[in-house]
N, C-alpha and C. Protein backbone atom coordinates (compact mmCIF):
# COMPACT_ATOMS: atom_id res chain seq x y z
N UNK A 1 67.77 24.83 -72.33
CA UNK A 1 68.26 25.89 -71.47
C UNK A 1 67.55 25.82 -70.12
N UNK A 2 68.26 25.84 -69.09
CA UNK A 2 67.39 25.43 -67.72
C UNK A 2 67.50 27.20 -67.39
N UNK A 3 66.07 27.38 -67.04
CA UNK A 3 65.50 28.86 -66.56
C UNK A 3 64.98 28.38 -64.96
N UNK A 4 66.29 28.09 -64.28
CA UNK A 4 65.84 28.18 -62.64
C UNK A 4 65.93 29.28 -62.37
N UNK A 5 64.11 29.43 -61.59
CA UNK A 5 64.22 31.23 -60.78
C UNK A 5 64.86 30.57 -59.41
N UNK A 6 65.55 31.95 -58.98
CA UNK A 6 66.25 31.51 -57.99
C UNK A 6 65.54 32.45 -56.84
N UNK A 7 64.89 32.35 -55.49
CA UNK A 7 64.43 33.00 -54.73
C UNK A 7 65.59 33.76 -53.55
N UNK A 8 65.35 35.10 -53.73
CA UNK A 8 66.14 35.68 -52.69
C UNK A 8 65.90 34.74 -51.24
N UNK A 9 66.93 34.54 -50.54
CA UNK A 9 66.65 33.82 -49.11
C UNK A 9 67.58 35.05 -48.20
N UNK A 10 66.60 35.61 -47.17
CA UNK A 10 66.96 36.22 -46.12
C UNK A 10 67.38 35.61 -44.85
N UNK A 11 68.55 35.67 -44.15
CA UNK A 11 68.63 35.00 -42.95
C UNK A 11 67.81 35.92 -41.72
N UNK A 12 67.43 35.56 -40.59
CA UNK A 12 66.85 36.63 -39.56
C UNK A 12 67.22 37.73 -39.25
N UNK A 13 68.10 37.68 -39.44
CA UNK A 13 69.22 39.33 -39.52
C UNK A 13 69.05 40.46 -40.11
N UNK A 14 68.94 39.85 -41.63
CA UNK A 14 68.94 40.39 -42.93
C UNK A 14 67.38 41.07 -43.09
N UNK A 15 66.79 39.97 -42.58
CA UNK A 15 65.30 40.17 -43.19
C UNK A 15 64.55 40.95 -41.95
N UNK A 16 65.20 41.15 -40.91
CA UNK A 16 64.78 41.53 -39.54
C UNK A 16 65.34 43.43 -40.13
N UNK A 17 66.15 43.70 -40.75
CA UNK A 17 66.80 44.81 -41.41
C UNK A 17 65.60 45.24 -42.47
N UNK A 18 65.07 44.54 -43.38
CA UNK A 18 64.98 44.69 -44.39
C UNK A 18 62.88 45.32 -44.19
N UNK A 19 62.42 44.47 -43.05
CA UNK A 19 60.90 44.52 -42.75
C UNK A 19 61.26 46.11 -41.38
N UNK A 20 62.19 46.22 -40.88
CA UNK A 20 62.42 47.30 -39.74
C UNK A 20 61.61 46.64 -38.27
N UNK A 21 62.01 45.31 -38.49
CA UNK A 21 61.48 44.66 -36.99
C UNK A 21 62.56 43.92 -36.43
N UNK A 22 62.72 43.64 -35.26
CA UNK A 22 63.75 43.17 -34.47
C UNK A 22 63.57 41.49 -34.79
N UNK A 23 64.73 41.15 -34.76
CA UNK A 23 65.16 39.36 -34.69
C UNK A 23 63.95 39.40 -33.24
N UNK A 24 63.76 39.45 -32.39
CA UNK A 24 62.48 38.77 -31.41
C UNK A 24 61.37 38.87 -31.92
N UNK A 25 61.31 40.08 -32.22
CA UNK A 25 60.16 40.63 -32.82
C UNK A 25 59.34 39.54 -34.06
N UNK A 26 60.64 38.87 -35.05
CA UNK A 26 60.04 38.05 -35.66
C UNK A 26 59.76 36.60 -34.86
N UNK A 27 60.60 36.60 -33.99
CA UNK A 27 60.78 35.36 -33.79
C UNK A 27 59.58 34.77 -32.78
N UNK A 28 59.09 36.13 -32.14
CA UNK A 28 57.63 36.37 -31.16
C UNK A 28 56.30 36.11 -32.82
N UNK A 29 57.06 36.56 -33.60
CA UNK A 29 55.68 36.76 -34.78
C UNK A 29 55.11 35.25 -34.94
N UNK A 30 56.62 34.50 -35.10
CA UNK A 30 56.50 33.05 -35.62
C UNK A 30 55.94 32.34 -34.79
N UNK A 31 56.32 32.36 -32.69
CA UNK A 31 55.49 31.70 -32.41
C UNK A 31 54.02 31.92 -31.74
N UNK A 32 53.60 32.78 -32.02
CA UNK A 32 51.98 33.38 -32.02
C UNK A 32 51.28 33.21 -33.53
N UNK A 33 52.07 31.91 -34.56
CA UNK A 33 51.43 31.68 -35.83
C UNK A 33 51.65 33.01 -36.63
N UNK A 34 51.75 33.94 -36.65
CA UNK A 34 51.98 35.17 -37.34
C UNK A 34 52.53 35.02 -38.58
N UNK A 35 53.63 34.21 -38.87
CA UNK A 35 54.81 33.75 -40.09
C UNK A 35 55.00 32.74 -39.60
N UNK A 36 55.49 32.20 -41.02
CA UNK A 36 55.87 31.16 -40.78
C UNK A 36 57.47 30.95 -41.73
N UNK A 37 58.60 31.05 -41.14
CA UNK A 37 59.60 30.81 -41.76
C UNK A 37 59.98 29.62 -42.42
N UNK A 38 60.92 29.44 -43.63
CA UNK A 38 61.30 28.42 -44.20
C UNK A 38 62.09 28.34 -43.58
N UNK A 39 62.74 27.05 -43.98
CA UNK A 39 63.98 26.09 -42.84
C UNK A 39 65.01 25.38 -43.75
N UNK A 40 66.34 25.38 -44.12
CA UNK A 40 66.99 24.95 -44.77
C UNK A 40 67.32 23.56 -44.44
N UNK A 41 68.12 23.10 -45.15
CA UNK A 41 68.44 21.64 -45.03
C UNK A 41 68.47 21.81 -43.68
N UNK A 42 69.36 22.26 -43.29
CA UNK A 42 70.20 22.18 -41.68
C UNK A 42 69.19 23.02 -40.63
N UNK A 43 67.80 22.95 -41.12
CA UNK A 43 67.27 23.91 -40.17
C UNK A 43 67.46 25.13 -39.45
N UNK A 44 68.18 26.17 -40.54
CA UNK A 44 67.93 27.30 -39.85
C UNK A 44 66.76 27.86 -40.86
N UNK A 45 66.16 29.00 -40.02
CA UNK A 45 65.33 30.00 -40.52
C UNK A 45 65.83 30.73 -42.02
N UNK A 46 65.08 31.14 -42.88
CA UNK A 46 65.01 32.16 -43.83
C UNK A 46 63.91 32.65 -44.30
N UNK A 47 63.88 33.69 -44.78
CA UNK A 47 62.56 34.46 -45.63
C UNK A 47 62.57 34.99 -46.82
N UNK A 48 61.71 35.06 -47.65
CA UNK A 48 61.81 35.64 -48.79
C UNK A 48 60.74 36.80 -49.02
N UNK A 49 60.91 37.29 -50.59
CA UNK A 49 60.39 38.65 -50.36
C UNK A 49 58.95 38.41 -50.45
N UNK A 50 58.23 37.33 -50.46
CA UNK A 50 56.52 37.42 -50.24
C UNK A 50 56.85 37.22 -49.08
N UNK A 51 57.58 36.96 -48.18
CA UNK A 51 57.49 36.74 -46.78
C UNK A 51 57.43 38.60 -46.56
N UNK A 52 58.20 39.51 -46.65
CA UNK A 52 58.16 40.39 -46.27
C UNK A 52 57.27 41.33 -46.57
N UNK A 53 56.00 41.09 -47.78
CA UNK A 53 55.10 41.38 -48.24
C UNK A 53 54.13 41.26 -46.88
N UNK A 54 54.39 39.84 -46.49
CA UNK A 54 53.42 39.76 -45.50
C UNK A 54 53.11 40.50 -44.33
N UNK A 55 54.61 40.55 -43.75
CA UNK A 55 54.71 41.29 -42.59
C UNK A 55 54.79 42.52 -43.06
N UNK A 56 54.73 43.38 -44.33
CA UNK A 56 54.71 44.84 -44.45
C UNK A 56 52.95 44.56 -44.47
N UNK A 57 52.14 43.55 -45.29
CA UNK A 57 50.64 43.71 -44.60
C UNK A 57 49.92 43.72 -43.28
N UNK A 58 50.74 42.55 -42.09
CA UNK A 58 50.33 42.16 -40.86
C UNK A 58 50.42 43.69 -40.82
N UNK A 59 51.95 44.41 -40.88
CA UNK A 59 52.20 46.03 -39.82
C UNK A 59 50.49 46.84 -40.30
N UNK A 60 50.58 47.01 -41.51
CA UNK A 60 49.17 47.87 -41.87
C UNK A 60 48.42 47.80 -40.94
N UNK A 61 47.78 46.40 -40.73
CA UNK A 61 47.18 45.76 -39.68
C UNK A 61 46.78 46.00 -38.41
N UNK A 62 48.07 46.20 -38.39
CA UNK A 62 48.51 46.14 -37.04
C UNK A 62 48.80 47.53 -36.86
N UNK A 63 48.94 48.70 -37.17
CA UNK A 63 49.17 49.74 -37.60
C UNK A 63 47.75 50.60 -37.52
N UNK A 64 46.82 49.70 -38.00
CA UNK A 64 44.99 50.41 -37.26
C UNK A 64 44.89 50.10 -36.51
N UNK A 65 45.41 49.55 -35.38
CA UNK A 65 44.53 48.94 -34.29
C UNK A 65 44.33 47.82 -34.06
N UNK A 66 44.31 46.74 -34.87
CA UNK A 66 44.38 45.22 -34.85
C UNK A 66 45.58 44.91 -33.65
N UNK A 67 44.70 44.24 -32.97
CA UNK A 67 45.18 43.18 -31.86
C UNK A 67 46.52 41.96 -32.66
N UNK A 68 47.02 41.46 -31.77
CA UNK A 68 47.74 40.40 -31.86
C UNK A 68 46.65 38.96 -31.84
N UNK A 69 45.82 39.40 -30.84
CA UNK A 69 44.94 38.39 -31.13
C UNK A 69 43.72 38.39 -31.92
N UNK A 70 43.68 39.15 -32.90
CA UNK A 70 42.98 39.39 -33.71
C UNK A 70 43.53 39.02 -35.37
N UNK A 71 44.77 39.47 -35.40
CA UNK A 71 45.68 39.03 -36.53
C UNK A 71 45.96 37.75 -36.74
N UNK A 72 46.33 37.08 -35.20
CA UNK A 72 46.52 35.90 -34.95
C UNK A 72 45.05 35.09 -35.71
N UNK A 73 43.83 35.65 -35.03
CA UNK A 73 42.24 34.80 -35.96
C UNK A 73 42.56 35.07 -37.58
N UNK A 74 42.75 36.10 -37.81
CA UNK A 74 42.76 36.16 -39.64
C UNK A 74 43.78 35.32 -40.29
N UNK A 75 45.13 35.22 -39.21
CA UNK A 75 45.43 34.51 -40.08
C UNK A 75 45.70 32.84 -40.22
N UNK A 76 44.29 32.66 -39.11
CA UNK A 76 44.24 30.89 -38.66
C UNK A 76 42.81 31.10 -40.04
N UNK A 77 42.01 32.03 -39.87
CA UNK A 77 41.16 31.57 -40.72
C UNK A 77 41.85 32.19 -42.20
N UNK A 78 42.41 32.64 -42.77
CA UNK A 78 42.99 33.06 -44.11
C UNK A 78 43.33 31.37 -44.12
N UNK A 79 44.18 30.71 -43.24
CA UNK A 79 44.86 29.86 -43.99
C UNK A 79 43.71 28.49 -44.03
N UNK A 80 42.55 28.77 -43.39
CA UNK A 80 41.48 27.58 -43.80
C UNK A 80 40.52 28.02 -45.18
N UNK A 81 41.13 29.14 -45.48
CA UNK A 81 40.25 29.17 -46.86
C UNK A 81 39.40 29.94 -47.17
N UNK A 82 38.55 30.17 -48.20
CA UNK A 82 37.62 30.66 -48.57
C UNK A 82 36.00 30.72 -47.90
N UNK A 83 36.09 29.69 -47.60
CA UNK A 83 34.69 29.41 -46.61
C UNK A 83 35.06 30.05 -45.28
N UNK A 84 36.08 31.13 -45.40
CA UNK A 84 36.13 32.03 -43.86
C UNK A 84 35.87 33.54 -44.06
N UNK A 85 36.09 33.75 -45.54
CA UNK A 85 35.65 35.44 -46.04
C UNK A 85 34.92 35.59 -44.70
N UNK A 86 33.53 35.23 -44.95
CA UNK A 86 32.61 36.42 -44.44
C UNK A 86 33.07 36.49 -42.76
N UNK A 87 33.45 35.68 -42.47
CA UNK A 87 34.44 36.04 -40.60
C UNK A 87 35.82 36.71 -41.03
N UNK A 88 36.27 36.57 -41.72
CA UNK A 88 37.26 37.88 -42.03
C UNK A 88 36.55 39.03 -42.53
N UNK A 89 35.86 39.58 -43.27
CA UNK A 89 35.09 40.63 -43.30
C UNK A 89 34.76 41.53 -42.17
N UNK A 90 33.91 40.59 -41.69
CA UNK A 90 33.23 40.85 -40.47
C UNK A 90 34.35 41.89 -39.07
N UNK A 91 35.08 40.65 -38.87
CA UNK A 91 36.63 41.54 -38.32
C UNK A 91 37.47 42.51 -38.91
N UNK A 92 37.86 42.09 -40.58
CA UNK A 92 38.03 43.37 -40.72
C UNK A 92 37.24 44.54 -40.67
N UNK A 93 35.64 44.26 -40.67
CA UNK A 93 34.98 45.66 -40.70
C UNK A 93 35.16 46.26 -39.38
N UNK A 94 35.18 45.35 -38.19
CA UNK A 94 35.27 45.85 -36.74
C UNK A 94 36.76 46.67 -36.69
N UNK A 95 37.50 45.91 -36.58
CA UNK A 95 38.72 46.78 -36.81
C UNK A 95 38.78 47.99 -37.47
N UNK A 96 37.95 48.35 -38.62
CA UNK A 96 37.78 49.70 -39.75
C UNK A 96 37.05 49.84 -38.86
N UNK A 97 35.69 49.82 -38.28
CA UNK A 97 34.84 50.87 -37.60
C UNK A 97 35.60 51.48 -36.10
N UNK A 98 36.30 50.70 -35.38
CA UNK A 98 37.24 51.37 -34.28
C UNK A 98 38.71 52.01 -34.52
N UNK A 99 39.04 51.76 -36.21
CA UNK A 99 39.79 52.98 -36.38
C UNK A 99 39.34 53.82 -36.92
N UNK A 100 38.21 54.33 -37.25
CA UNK A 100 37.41 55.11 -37.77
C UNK A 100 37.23 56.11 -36.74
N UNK A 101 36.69 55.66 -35.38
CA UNK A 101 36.33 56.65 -34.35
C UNK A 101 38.11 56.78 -33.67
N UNK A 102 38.85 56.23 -33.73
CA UNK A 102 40.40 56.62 -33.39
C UNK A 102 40.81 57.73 -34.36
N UNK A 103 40.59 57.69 -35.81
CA UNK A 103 41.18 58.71 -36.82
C UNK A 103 40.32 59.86 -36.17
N UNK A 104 39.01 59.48 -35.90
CA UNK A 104 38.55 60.95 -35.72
C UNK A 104 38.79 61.59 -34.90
N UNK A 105 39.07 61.09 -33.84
CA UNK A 105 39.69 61.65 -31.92
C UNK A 105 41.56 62.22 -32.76
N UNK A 106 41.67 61.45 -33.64
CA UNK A 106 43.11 62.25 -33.89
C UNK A 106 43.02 63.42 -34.72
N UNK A 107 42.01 63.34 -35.43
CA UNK A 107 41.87 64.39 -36.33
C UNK A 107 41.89 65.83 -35.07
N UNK A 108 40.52 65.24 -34.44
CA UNK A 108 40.45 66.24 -33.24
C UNK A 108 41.44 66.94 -32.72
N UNK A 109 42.23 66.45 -32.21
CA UNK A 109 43.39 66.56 -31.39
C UNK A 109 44.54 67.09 -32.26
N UNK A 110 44.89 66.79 -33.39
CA UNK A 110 45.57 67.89 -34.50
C UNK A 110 44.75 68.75 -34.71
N UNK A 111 43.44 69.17 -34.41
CA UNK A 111 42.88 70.38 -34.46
C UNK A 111 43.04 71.24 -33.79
N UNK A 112 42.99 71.13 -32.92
CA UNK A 112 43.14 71.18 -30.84
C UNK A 112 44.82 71.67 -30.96
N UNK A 113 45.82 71.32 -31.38
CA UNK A 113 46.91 70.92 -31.34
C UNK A 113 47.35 72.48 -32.53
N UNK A 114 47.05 72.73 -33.59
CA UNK A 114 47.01 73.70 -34.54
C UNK A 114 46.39 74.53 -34.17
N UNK A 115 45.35 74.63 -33.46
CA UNK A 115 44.57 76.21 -32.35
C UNK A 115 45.54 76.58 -31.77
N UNK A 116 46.10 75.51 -31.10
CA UNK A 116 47.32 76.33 -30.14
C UNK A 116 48.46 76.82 -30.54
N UNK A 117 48.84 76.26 -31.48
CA UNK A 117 50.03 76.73 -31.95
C UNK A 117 49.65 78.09 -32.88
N UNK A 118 48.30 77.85 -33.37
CA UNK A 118 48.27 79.43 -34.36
C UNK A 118 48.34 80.38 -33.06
N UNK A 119 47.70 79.88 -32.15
CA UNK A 119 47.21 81.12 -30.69
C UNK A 119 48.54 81.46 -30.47
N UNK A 120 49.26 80.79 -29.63
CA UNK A 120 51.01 80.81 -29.71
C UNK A 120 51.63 81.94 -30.13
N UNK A 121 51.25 81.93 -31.78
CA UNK A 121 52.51 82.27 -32.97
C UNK A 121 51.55 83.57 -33.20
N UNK A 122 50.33 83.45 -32.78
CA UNK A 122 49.73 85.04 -32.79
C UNK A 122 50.40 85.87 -31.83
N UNK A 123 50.46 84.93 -30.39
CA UNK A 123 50.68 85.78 -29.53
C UNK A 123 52.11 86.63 -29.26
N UNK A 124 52.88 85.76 -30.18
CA UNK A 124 54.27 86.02 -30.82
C UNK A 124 54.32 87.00 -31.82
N UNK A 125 53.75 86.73 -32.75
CA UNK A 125 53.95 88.09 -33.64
C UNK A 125 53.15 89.36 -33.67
N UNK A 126 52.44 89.18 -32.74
CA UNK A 126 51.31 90.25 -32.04
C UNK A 126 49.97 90.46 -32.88
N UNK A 127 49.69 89.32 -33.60
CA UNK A 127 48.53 89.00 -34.44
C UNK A 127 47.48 88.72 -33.40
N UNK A 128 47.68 88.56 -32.00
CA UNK A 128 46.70 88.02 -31.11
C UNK A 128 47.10 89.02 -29.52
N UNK A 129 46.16 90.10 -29.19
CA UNK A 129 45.58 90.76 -28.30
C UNK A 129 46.27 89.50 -27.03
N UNK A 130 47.34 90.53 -26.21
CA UNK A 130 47.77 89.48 -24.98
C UNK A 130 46.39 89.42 -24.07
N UNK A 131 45.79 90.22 -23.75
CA UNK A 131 44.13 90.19 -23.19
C UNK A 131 43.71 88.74 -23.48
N UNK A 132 43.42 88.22 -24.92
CA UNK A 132 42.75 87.34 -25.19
C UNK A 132 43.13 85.87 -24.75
N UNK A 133 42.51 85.20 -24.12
CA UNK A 133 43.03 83.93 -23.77
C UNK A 133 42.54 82.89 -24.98
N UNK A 134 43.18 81.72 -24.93
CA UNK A 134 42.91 80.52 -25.63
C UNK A 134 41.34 80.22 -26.22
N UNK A 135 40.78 80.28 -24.87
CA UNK A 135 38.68 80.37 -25.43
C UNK A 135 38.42 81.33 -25.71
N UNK A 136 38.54 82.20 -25.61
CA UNK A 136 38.07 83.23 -26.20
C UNK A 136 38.62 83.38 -28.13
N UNK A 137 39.98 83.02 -28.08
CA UNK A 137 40.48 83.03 -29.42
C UNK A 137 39.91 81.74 -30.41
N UNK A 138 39.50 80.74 -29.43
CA UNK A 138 38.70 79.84 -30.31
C UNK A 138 37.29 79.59 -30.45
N UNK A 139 36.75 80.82 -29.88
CA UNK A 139 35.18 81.13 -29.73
C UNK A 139 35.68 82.35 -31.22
N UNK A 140 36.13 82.91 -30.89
CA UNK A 140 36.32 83.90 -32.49
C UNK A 140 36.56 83.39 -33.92
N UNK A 141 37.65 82.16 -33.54
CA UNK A 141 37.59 81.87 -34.75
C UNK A 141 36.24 80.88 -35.33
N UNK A 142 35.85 80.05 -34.83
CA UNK A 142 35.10 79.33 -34.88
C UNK A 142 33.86 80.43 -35.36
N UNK A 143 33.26 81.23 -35.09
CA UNK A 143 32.70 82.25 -35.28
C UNK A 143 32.75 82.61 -36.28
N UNK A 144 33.80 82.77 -36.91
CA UNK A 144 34.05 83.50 -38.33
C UNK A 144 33.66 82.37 -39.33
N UNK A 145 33.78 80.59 -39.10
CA UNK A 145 33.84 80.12 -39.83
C UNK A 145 32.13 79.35 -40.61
């Protein structure tokens, strides 16, 4: 009994649909080393679904803060091997420590961002003294806490 697995093959179209990135978008990925597409007899492009594994990991990636030219190093040294861990480490830790101080400036700023809107929706439902301005309402609360 012949048990050929048969691999889904995406054309650029399909698979440009399927990852939510534009046909350039891949096609910029491929030549900055990013992916690397398979090529049929007749040389066109296709991808399969560890291909799209990949690029749903690059986005993560790329998604903290990672550079193009930074993704671009991980994944010249991923593909030399094991004797590159500790320089991938290393970058990924840099990358985690500058989205680390980015999450926190956002945290901030949805803080910042929820003061105002409670101040707002006080000043709307008359939970908040029209007298009182913005600092003053966040010198009180802060106060209480």
């Amino acid at each position: 009994m012949d048990t050929k697995i048969t691999v889904r093959q995406y054309r650029i179209g399909d698979f440009a649909k399927a990852t939510g990135l534009s046909s350039p978008t891949l096609r910029y990925y491929e030549k900055e080393g990013l992916i690397k597409p398979h090529r049929t007899e007749n040389g066109l492009r296709y991808y399969t679904e560890q291909d799209a594994d990949w690029i749903k990991f690059l986005l993560h990636l790329k998604g903290t803060g990672m550079t193009i030219e930074q993704l671009k190093q991980y994944v010249e040294w991923r593909a030399e091997g094991d004797s590159t861990i500790d320089k991938r480490i290393a970058l990924l830790q840099e990358v985690h420590d500058d989205f680390e101080k980015q999450f926190a400036q956002l945290q901030h700023n949805w803080t910042i961002l929820n003061d105002k809107l409670d101040w707002y929706k006080g000043k709307v439902n008359g939970h908040i003294e029209d007298t009182e301005d913005f600092a003053a309402y966040l010198k009180r609360m802060n106060h209480h806490e």
